[in-house]
N, C-alpha and C. Protein backbone atom coordinates (compact mmCIF):
# COMPACT_ATOMS: atom_id res chain seq x y z
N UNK A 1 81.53 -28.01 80.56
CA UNK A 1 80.50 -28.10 79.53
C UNK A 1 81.12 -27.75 78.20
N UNK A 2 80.99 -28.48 77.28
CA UNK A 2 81.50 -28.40 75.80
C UNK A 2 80.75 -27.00 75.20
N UNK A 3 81.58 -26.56 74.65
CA UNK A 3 80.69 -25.19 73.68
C UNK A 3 80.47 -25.47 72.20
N UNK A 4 80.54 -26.95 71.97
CA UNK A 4 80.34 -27.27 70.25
C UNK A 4 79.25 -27.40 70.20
N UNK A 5 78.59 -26.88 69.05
CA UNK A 5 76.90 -27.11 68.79
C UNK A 5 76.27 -28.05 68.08
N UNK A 6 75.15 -28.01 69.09
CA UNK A 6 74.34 -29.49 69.01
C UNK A 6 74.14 -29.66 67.21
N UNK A 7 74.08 -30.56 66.60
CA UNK A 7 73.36 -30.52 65.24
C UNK A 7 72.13 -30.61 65.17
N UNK A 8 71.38 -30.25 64.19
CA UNK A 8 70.23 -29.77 63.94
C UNK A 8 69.20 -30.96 63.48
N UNK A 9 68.35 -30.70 63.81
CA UNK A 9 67.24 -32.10 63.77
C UNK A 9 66.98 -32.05 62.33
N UNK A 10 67.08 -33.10 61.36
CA UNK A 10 67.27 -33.26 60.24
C UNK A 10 65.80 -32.71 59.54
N UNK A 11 64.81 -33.20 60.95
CA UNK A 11 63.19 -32.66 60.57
C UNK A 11 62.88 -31.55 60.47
N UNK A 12 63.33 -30.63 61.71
CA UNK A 12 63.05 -29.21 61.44
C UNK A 12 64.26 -28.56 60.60
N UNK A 13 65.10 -29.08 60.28
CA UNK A 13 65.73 -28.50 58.91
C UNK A 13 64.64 -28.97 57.52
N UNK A 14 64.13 -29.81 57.37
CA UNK A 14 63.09 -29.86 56.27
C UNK A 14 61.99 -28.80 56.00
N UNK A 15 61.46 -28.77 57.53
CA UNK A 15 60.38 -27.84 57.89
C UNK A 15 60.88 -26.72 57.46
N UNK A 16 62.33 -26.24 57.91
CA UNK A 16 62.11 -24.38 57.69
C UNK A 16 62.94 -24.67 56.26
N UNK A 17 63.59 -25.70 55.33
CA UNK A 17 63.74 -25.57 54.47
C UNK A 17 62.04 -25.06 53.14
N UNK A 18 60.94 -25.78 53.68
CA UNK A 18 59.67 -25.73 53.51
C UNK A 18 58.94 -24.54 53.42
N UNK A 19 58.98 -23.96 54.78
CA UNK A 19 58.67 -22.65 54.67
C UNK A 19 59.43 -21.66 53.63
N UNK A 20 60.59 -22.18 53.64
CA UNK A 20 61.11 -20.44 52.70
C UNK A 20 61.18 -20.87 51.04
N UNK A 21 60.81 -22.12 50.56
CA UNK A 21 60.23 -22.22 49.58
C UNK A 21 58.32 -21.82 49.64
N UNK A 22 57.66 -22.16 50.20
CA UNK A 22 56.77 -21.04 50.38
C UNK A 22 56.50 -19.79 50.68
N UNK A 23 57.72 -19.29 50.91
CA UNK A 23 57.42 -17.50 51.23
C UNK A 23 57.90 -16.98 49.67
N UNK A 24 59.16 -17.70 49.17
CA UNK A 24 59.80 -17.71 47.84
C UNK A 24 58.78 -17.85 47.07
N UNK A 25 57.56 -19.17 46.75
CA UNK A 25 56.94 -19.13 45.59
C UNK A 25 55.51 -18.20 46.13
N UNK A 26 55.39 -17.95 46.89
CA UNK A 26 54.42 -16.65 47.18
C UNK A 26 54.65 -15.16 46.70
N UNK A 27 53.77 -14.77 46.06
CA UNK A 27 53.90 -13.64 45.42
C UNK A 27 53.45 -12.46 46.68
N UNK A 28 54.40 -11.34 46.66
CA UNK A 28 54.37 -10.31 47.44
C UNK A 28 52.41 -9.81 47.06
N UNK A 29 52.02 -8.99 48.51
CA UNK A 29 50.65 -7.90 48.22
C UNK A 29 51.00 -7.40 47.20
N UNK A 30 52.10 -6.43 47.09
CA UNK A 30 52.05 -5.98 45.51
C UNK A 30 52.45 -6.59 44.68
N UNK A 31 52.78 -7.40 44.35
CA UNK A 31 52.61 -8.42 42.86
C UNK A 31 51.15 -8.51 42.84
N UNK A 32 50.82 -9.07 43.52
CA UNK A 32 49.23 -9.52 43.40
C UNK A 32 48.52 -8.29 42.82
N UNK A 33 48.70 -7.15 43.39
CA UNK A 33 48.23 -5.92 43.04
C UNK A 33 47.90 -5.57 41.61
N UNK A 34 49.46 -5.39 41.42
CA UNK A 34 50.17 -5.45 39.81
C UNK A 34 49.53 -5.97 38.78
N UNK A 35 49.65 -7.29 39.15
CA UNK A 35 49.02 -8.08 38.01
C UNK A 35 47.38 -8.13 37.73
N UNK A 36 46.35 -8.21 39.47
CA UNK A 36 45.46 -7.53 39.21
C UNK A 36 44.75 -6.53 38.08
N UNK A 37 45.93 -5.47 38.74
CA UNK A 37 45.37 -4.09 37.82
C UNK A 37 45.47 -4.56 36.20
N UNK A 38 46.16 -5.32 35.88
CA UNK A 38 46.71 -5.29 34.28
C UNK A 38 45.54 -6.16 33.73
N UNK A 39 45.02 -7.59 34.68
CA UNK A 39 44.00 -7.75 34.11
C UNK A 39 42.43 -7.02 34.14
N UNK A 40 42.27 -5.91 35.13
CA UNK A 40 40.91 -5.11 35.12
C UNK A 40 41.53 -4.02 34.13
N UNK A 41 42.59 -3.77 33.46
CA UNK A 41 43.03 -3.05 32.72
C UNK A 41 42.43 -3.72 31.73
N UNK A 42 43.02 -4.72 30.82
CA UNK A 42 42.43 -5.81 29.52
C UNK A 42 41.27 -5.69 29.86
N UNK A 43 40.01 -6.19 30.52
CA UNK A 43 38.91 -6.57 31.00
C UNK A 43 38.18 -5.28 30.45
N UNK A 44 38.74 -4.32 31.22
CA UNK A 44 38.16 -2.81 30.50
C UNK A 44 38.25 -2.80 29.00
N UNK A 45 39.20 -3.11 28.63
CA UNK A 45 40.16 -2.59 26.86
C UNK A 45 39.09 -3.36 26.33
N UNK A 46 38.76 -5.06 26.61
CA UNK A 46 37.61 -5.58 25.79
C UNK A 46 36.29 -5.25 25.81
N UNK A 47 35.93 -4.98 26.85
CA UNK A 47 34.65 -4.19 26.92
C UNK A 47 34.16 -3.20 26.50
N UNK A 48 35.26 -2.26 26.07
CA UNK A 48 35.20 -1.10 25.29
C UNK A 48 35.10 -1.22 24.17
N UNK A 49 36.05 -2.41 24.02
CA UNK A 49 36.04 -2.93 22.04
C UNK A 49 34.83 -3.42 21.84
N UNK A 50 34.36 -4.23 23.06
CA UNK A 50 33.00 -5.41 22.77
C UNK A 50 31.81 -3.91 22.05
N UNK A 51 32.00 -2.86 23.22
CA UNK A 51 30.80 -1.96 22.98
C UNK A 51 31.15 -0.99 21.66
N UNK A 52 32.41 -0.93 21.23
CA UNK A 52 32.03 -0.24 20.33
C UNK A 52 31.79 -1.33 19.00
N UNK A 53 31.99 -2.50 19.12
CA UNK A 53 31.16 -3.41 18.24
C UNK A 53 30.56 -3.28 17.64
N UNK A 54 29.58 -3.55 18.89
CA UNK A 54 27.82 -3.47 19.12
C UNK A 54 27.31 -2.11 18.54
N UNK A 55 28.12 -0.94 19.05
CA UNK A 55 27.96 0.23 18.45
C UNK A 55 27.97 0.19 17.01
N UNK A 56 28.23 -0.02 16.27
CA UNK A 56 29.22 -0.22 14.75
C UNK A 56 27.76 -1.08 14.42
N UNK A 57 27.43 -2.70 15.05
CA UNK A 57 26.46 -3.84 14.52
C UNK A 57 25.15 -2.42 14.79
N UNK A 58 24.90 -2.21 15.40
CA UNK A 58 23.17 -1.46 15.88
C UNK A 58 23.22 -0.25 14.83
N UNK A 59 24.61 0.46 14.37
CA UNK A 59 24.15 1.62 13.59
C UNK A 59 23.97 0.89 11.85
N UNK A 60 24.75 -0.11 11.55
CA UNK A 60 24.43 -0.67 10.65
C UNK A 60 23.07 -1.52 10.69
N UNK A 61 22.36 -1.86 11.64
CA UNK A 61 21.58 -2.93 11.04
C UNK A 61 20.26 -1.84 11.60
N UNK A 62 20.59 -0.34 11.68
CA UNK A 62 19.64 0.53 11.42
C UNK A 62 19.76 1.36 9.53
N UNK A 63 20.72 1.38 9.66
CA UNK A 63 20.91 1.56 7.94
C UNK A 63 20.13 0.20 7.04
N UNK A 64 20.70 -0.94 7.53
CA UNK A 64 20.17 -1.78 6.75
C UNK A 64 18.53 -1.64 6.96
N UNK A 65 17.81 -2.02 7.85
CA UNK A 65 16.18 -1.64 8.10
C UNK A 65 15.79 -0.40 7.20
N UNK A 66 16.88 0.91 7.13
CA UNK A 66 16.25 2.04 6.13
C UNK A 66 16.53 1.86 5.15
N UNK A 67 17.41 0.71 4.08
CA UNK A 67 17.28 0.61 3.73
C UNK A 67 16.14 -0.40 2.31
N UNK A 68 15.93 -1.57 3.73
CA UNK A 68 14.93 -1.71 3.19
C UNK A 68 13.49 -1.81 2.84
N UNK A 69 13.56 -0.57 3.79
CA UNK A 69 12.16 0.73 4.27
C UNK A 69 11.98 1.35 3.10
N UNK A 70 13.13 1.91 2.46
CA UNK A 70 13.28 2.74 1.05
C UNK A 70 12.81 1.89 0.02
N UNK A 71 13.35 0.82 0.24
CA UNK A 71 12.87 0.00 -1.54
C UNK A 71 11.88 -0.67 -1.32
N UNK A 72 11.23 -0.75 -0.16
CA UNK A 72 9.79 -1.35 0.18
C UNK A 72 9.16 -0.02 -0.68
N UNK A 73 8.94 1.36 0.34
CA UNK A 73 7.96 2.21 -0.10
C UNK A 73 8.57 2.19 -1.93
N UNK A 74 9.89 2.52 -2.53
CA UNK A 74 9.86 2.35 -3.73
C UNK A 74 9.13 1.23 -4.65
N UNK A 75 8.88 0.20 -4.07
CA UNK A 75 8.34 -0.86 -5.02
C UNK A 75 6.77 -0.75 -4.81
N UNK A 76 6.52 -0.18 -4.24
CA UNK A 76 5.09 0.03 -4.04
C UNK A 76 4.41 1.23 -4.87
N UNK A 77 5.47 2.63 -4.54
CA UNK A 77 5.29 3.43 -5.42
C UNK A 77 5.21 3.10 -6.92
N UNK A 78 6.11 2.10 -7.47
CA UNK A 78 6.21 1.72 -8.66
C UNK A 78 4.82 0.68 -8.89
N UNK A 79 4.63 0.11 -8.15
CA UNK A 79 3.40 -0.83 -8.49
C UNK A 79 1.89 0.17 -8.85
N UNK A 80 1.94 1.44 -8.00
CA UNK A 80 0.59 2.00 -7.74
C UNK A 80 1.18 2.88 -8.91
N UNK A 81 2.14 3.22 -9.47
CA UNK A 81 2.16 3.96 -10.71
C UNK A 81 1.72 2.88 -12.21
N UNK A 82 1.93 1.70 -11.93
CA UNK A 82 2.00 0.61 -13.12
C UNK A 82 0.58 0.10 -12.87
N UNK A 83 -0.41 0.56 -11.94
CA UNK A 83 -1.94 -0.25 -11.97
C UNK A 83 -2.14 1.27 -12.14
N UNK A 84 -1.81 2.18 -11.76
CA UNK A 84 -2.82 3.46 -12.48
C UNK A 84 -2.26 3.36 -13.98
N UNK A 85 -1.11 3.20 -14.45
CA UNK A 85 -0.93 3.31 -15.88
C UNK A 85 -1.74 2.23 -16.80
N UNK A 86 -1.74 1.10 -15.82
CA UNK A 86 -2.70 0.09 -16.69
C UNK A 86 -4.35 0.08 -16.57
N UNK A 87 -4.68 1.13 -15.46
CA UNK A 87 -6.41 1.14 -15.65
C UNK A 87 -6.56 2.30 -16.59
N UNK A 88 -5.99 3.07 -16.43
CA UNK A 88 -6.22 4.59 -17.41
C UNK A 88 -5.35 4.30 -18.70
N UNK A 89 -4.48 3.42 -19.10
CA UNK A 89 -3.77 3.69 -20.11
C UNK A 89 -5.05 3.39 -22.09
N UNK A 90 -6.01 2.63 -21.10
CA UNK A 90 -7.40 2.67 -22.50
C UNK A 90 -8.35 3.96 -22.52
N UNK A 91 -8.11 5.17 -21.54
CA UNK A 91 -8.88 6.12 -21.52
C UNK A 91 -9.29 6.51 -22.95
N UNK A 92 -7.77 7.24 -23.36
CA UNK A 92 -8.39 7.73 -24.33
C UNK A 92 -8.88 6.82 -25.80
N UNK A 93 -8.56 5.21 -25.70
CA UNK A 93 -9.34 4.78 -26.59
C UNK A 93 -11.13 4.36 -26.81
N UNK A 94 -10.87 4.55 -25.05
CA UNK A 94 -12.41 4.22 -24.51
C UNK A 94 -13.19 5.11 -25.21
N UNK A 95 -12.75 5.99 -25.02
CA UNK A 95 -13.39 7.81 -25.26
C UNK A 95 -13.54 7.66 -27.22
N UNK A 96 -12.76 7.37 -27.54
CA UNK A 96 -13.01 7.09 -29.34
C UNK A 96 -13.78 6.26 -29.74
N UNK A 97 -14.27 4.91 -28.28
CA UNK A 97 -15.04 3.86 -28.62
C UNK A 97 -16.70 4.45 -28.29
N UNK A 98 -16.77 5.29 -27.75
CA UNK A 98 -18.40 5.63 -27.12
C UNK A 98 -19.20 6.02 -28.00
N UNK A 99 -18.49 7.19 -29.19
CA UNK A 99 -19.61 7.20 -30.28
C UNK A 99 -19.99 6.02 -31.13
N UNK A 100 -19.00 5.31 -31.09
CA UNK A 100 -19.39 3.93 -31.57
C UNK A 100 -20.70 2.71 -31.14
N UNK A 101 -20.75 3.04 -29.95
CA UNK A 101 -21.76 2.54 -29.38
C UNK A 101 -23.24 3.63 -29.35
N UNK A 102 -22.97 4.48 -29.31
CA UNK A 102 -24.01 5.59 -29.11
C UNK A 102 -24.93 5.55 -30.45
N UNK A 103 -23.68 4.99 -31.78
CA UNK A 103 -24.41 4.85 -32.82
C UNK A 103 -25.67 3.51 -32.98
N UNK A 104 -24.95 2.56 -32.10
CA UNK A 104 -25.36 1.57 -32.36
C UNK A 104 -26.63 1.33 -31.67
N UNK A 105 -26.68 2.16 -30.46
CA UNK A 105 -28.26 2.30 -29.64
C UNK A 105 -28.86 3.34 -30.62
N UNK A 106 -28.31 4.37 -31.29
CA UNK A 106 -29.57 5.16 -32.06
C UNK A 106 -30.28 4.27 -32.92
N UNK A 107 -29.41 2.98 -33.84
CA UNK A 107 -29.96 2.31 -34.68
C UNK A 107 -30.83 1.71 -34.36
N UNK A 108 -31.23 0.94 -33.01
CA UNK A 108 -31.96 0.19 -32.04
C UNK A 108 -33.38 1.10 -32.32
N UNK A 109 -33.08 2.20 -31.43
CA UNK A 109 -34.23 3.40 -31.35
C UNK A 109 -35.32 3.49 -32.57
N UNK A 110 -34.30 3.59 -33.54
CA UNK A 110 -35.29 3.92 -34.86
C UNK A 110 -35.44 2.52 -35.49
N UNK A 111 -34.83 1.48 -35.27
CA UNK A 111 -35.24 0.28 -36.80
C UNK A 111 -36.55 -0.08 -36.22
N UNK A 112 -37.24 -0.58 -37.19
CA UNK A 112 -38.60 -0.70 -37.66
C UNK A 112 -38.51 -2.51 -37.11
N UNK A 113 -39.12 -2.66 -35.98
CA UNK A 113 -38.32 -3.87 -35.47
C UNK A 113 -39.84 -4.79 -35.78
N UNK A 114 -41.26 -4.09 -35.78
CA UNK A 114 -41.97 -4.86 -36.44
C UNK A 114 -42.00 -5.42 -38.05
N UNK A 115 -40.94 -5.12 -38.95
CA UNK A 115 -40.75 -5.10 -40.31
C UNK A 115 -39.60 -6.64 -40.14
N UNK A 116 -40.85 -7.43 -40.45
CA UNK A 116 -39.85 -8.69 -40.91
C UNK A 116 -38.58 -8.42 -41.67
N UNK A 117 -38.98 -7.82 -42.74
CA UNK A 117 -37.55 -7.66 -43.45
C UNK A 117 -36.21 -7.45 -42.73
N UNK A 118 -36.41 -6.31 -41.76
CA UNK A 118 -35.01 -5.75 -41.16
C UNK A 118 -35.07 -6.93 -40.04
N UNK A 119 -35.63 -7.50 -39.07
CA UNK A 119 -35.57 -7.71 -37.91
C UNK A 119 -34.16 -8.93 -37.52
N UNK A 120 -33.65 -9.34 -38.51
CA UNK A 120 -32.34 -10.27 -38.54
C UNK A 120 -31.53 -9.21 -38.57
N UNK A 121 -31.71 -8.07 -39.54
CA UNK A 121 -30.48 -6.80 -39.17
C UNK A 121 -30.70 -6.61 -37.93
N UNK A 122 -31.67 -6.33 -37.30
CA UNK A 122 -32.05 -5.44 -36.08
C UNK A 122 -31.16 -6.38 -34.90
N UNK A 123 -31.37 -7.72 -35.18
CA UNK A 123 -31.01 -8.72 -34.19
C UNK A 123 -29.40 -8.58 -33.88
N UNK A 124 -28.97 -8.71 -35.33
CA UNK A 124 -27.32 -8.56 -35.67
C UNK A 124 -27.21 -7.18 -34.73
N UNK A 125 -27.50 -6.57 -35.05
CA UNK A 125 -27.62 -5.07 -34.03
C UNK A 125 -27.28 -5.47 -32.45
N UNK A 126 -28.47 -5.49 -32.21
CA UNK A 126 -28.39 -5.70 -30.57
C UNK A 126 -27.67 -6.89 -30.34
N UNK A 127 -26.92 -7.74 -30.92
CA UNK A 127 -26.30 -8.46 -30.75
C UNK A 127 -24.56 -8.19 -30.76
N UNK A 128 -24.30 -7.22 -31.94
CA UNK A 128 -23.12 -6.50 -31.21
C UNK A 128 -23.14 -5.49 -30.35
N UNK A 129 -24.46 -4.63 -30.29
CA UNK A 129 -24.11 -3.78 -29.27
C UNK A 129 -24.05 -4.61 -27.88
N UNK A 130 -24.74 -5.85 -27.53
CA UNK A 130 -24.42 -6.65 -25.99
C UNK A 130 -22.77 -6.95 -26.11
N UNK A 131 -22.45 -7.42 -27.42
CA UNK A 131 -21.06 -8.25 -27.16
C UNK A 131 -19.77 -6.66 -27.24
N UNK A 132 -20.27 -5.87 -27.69
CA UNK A 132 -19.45 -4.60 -27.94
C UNK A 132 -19.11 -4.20 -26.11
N UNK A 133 -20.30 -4.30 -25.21
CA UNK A 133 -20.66 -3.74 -24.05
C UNK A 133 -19.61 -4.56 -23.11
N UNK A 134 -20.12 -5.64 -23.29
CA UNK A 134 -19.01 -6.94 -22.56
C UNK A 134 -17.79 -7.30 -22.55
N UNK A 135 -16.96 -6.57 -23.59
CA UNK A 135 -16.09 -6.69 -24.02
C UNK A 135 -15.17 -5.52 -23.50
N UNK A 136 -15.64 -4.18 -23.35
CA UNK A 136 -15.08 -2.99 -22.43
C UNK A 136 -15.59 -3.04 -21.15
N UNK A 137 -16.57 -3.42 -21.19
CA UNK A 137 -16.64 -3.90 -19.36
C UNK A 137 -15.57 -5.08 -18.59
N UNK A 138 -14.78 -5.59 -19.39
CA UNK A 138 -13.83 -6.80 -19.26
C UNK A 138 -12.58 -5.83 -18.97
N UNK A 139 -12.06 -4.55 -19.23
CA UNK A 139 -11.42 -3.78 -19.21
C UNK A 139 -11.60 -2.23 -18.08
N UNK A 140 -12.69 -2.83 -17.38
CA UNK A 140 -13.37 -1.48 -16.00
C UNK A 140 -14.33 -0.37 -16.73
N UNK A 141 -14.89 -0.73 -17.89
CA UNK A 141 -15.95 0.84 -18.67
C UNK A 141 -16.96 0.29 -17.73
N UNK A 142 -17.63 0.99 -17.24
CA UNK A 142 -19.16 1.05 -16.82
C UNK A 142 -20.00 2.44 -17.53
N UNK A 143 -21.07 1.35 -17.58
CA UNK A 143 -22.19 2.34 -18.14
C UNK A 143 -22.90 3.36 -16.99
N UNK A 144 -22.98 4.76 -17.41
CA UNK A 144 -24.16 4.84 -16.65
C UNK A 144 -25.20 5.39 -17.02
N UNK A 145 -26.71 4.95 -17.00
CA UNK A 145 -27.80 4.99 -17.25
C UNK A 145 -28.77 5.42 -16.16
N UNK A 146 -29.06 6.59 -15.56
CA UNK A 146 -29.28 7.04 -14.44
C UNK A 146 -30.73 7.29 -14.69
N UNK A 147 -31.44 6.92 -15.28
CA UNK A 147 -32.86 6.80 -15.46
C UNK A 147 -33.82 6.33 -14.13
N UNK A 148 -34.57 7.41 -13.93
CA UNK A 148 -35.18 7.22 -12.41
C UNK A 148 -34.67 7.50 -11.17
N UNK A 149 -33.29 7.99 -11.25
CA UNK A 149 -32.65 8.24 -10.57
C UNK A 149 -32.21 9.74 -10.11
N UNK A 150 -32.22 10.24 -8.73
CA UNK A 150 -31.66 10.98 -8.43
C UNK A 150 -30.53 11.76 -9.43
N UNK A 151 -30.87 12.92 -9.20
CA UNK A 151 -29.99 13.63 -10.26
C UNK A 151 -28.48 13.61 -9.38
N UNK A 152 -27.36 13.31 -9.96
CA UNK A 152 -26.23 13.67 -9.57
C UNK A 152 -24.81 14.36 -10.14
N UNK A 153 -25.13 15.70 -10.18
CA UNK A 153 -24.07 16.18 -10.17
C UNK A 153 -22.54 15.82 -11.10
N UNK A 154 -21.87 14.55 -10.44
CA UNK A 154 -20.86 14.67 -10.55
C UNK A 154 -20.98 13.89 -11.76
N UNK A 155 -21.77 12.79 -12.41
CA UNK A 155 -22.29 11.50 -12.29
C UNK A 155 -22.84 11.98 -13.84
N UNK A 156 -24.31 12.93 -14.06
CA UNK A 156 -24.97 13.63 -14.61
C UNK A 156 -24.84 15.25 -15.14
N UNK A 157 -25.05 15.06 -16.42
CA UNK A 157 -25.20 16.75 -16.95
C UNK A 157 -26.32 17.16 -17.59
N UNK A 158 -27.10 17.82 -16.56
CA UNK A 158 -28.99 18.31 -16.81
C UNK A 158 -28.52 19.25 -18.19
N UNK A 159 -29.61 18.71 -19.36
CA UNK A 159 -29.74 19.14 -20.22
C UNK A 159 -30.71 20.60 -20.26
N UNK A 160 -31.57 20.06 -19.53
CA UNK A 160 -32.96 20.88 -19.62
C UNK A 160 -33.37 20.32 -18.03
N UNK A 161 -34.69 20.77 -17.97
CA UNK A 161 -35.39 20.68 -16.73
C UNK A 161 -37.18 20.78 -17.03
N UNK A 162 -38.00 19.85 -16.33
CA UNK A 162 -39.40 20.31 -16.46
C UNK A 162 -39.99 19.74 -15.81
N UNK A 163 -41.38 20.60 -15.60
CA UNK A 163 -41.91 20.33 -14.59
C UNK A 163 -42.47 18.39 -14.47
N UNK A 164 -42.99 17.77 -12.75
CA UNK A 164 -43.46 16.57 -12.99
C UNK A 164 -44.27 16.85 -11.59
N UNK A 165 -45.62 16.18 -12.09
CA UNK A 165 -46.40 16.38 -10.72
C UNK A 165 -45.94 15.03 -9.98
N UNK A 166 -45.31 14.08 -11.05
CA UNK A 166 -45.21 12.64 -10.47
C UNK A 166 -44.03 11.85 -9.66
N UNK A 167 -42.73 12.68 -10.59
CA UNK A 167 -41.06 12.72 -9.52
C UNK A 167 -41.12 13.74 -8.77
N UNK A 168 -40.52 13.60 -7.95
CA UNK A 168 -39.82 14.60 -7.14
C UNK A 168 -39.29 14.93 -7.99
N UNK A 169 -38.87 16.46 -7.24
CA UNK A 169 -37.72 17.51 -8.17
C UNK A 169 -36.64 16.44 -7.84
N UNK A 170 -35.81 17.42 -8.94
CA UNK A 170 -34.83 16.88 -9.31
C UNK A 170 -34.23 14.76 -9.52
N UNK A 171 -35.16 14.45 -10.46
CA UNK A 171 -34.87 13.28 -10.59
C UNK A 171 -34.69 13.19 -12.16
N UNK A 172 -34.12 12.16 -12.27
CA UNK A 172 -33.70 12.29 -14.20
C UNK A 172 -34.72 11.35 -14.50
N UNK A 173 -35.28 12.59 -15.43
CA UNK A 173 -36.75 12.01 -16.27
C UNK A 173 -36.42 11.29 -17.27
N UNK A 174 -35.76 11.72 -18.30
CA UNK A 174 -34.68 10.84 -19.36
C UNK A 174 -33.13 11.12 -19.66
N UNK A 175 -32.67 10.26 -20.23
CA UNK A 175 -31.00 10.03 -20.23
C UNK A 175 -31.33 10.28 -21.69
N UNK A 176 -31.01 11.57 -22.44
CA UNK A 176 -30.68 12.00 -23.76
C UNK A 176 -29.54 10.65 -24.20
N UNK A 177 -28.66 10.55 -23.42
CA UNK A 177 -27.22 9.91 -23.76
C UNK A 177 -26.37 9.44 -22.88
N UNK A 178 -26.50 8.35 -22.48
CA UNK A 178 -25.35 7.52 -21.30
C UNK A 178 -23.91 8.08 -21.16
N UNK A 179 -24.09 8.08 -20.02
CA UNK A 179 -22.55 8.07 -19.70
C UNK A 179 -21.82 6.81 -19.24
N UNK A 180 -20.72 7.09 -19.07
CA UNK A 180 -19.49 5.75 -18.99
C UNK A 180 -18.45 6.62 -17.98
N UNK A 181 -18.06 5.00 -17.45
CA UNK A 181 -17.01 5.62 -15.98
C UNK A 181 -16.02 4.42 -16.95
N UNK A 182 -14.60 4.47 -16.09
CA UNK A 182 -13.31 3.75 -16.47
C UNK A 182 -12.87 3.28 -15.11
N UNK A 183 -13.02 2.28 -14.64
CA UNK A 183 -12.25 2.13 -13.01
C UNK A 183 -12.81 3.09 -12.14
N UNK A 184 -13.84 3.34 -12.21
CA UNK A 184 -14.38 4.09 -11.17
C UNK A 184 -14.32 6.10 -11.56
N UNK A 185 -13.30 6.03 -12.92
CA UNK A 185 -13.33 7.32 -12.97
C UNK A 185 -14.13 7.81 -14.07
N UNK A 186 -14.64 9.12 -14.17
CA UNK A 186 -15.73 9.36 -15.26
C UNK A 186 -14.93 9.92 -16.81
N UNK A 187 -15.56 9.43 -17.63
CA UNK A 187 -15.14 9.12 -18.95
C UNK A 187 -16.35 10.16 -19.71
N UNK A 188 -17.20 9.98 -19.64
CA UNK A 188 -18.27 11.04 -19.88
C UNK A 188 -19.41 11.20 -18.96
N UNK A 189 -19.72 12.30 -18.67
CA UNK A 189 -21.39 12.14 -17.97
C UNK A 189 -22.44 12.50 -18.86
N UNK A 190 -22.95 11.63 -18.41
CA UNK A 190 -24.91 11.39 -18.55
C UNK A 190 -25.54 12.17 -19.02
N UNK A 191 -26.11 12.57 -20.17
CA UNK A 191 -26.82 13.61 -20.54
C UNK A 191 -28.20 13.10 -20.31
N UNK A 192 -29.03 14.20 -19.14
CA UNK A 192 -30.57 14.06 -18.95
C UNK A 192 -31.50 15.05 -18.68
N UNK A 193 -32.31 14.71 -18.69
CA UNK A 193 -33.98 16.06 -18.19
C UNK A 193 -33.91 15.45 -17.00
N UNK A 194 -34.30 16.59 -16.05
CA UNK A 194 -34.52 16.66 -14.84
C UNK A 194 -35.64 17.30 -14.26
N UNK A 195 -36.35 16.59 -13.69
CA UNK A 195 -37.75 16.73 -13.37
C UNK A 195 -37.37 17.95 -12.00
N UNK A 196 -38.84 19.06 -11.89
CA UNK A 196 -38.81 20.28 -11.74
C UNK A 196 -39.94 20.11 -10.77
N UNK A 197 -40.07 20.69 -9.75
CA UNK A 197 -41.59 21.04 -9.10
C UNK A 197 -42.61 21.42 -9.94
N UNK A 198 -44.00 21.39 -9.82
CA UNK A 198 -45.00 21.61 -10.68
C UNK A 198 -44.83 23.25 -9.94
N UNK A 199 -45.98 24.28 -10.77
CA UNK A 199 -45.93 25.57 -10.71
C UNK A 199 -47.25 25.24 -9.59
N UNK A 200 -47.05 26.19 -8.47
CA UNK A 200 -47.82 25.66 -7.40
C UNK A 200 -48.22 25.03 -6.28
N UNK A 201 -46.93 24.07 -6.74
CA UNK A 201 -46.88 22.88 -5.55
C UNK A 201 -46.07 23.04 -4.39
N UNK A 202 -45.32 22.34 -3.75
CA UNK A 202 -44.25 22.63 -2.81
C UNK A 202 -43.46 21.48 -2.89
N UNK A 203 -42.20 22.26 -2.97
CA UNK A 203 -41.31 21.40 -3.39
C UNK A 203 -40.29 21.36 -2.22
N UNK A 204 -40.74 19.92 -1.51
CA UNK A 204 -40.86 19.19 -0.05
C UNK A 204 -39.03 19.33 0.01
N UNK A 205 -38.15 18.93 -1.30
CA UNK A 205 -36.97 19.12 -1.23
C UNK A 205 -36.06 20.25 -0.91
N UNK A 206 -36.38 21.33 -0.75
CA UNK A 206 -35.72 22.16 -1.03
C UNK A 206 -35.59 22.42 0.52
């Protein structure tokens, strides 16, 4: 028997040439490992960056909201200072204008309105005192004329007091002299008599 060796089947020399280029381009468990870790390493590193981002975007776009929380309430403050400066800023001319008018109802009171002669003055009269009236009421003056009315306090300043079998206490019998408000605020009060219980009676109010 010959001891020279057989040669090798050209096929299974392909085959195990095959295999050890696949064990070759196969990466070892630990390579795989390795490289693993490095990308849950990155994966982490961005996620950390992503969140402190977000951290950074959320604390700014809470600054931004306070800030324009601040210049909201500021522009408002400024508006409610610029409508109180513009309803009150005629106070005190209002207040220089009232004897002016006060004159002009005394003249009413006394002219002799049956006397042909005057009654074209008289007219001219009550004709500026309506257009005088209309003209600060265009600006928030209100009159007040509390005649028949409940006495009030804040509103009214009782001159005197006397008795009435016919009002109830405390009602304003006459307005000596009108008062005037400005936007709702008082400019002068009301000078009046204020009706009193009769001596005797019962005075259901009290």
């Amino acid at each position: 028997m010959s001891n020279e060796q057989q040669p090798q089947d050209p096929q299974q020399q392909d085959i195990s040439q095959q295999d050890a280029e696949q064990q070759q381009a196969q990466p070892s468990a630990q390579e795989e490992t390795v490289v693993l870790t490095a990308e849950q390493q990155r994966i982490e590193e961005l996620e950390k960056a992503l969140a402190e981002v977000q951290a950074q975007l959320d604390e700014q776009k809470d600054s931004v909201m306070r800030a324009i929380a601040n210049a909201d309430n500021t522009r408002k403050r400024a508006e409610g200072e610029i409508d109180k400066a513009r309803k009150f800023a005629l106070e005190r001319f209002a207040n220089d204008l009232l004897p002016v008018v006060d004159n002009l109802e005394r003249a009413l009171l006394v002219a002799d309105v049956e006397n042909e002669a005057v009654k074209p003055l008289v007219e001219g009269v009550e004709l500026t005192h309506k257009s005088f009236l209309a003209s600060v009421e265009k600006f928030g003056v209100k009159v007040i004329d509390p005649q028949g009315e409940a006495f009030n306090p804040e509103l009214h300043q009782a001159m005197s007091m006397q008795e009435s079998a016919e009002l109830a206490p405390n009602t304003v019998m006459a307005v000596m002299q009108k008062g005037y408000e400005l936007n709702g605020r008082l400019l002068r009060p009301a000078m009046v008599m204020v009706s009193k219980a009769a001596e005797g009676s019962v005075d259901t109010q009290a």
